[in-house]
C-alpha atoms as a PDB file:
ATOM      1  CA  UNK A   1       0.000   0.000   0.000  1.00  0.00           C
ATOM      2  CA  UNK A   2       1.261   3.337  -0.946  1.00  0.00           C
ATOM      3  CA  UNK A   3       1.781   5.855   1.847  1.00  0.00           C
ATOM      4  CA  UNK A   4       2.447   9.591   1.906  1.00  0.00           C
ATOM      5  CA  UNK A   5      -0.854  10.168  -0.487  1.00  0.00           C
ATOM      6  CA  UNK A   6      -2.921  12.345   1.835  1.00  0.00           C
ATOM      7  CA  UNK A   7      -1.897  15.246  -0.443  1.00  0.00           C
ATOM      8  CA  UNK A   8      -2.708  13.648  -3.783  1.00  0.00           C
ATOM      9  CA  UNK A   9      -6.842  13.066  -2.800  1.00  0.00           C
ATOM     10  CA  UNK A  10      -7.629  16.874  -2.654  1.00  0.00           C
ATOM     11  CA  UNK A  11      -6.202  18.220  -5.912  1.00  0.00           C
ATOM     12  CA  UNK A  12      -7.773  18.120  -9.192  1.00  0.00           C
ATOM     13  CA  UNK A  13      -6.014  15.174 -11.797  1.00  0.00           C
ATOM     14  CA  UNK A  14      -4.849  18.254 -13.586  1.00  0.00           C
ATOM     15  CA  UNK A  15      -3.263  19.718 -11.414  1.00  0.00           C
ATOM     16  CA  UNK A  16      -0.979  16.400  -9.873  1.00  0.00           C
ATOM     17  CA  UNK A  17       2.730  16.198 -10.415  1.00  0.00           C
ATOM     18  CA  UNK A  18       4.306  13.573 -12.835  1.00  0.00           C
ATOM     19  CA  UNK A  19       5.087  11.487  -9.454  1.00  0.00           C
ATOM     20  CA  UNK A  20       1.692  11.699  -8.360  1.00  0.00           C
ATOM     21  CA  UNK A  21      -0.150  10.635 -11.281  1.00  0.00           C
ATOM     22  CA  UNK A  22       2.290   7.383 -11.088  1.00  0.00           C
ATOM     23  CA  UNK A  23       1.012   6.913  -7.359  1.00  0.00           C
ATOM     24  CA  UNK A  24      -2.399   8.088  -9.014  1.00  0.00           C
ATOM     25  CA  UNK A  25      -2.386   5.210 -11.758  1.00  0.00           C
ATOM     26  CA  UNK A  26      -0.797   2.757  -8.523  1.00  0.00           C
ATOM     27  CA  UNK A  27      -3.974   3.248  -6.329  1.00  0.00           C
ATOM     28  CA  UNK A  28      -6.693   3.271  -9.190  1.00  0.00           C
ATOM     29  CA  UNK A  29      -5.841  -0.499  -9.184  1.00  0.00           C
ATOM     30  CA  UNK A  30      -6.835  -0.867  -5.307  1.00  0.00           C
ATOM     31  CA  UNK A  31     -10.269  -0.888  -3.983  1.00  0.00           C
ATOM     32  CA  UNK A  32     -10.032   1.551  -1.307  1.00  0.00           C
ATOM     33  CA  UNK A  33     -12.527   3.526  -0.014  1.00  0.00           C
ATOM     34  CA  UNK A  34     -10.595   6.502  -0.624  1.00  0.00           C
ATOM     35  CA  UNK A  35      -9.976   6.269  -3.890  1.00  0.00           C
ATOM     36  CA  UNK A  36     -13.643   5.439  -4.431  1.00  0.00           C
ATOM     37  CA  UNK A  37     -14.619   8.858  -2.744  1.00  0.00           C
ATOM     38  CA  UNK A  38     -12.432  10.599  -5.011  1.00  0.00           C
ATOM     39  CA  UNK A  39     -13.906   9.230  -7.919  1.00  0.00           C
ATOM     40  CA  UNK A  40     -17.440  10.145  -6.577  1.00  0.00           C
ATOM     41  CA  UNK A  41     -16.205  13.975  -6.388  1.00  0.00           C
ATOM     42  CA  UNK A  42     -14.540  13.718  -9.565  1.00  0.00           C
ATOM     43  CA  UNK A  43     -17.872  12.562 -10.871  1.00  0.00           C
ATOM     44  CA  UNK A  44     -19.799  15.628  -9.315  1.00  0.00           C
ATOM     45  CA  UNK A  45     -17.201  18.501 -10.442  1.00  0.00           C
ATOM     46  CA  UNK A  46     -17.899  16.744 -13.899  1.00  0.00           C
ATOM     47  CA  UNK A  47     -21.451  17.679 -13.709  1.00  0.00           C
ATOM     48  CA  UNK A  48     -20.872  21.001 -13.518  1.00  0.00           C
ATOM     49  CA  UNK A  49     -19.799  21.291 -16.880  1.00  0.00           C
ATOM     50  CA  UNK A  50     -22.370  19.450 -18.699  1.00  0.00           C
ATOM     51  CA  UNK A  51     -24.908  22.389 -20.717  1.00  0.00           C
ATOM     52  CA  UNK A  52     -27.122  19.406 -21.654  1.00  0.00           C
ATOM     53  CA  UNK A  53     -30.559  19.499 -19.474  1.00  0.00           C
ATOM     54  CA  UNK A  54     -31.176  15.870 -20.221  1.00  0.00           C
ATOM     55  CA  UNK A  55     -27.409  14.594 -19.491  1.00  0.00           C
ATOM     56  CA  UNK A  56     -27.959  17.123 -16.463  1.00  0.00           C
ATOM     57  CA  UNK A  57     -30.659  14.593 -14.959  1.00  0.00           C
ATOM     58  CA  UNK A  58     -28.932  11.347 -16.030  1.00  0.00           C
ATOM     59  CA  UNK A  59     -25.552  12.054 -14.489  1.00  0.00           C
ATOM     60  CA  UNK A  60     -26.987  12.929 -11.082  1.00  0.00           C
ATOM     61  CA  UNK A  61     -29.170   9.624 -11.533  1.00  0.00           C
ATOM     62  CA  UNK A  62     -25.979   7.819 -11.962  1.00  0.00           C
ATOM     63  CA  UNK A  63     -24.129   9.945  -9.402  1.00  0.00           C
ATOM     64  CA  UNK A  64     -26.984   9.082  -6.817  1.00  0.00           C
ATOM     65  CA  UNK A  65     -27.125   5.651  -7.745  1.00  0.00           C
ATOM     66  CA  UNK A  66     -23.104   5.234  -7.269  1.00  0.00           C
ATOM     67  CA  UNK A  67     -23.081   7.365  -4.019  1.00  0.00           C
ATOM     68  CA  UNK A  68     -25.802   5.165  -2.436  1.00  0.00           C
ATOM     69  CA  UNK A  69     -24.168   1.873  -3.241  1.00  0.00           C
ATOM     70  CA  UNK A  70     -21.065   3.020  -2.706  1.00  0.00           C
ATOM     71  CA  UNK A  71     -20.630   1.746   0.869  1.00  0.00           C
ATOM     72  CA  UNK A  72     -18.837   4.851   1.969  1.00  0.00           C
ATOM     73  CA  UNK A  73     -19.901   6.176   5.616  1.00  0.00           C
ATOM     74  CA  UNK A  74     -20.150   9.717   5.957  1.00  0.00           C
ATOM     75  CA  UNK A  75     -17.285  11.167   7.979  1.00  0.00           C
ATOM     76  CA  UNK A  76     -17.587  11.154  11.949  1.00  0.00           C
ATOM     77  CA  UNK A  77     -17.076  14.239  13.428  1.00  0.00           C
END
């Protein structure tokens, strides 16, 4: 398991160093939690650029679908 990541999961994939898109391609092949909550976010800044009212409605039906199943717990505070 990679360590030393915790700065990697808040930045945009354009914006990550040529190291951390190599420990960025390493962890997409794991099934953490983590990484699954990153894609989710990914996923949700995507929407945001989509001008489309009908691909509007069925990427937040897929993003609510994925975010329901996705077994993630919200944080405790």
């Amino acid at each position: 398991m990679q360590r030393k990541t915790r700065y990697i999961w808040p930045k945009n994939p354009k914006n990550l160093t040529a190291k951390q898109q190599e420990q960025m391609q390493s962890l997409a092949k794991t099934n953490l939690k983590t990484l699954r909550a990153y894609n989710i976010k990914l996923s949700l800044q995507e929407f945001y650029e989509i001008d489309d009212e009908e691909a509007v409605v069925a990427h937040l039906n897929k993003l609510l679908f994925w975010t329901t199943h996705s077994r993630l717990k919200p944080p405790a505070h």
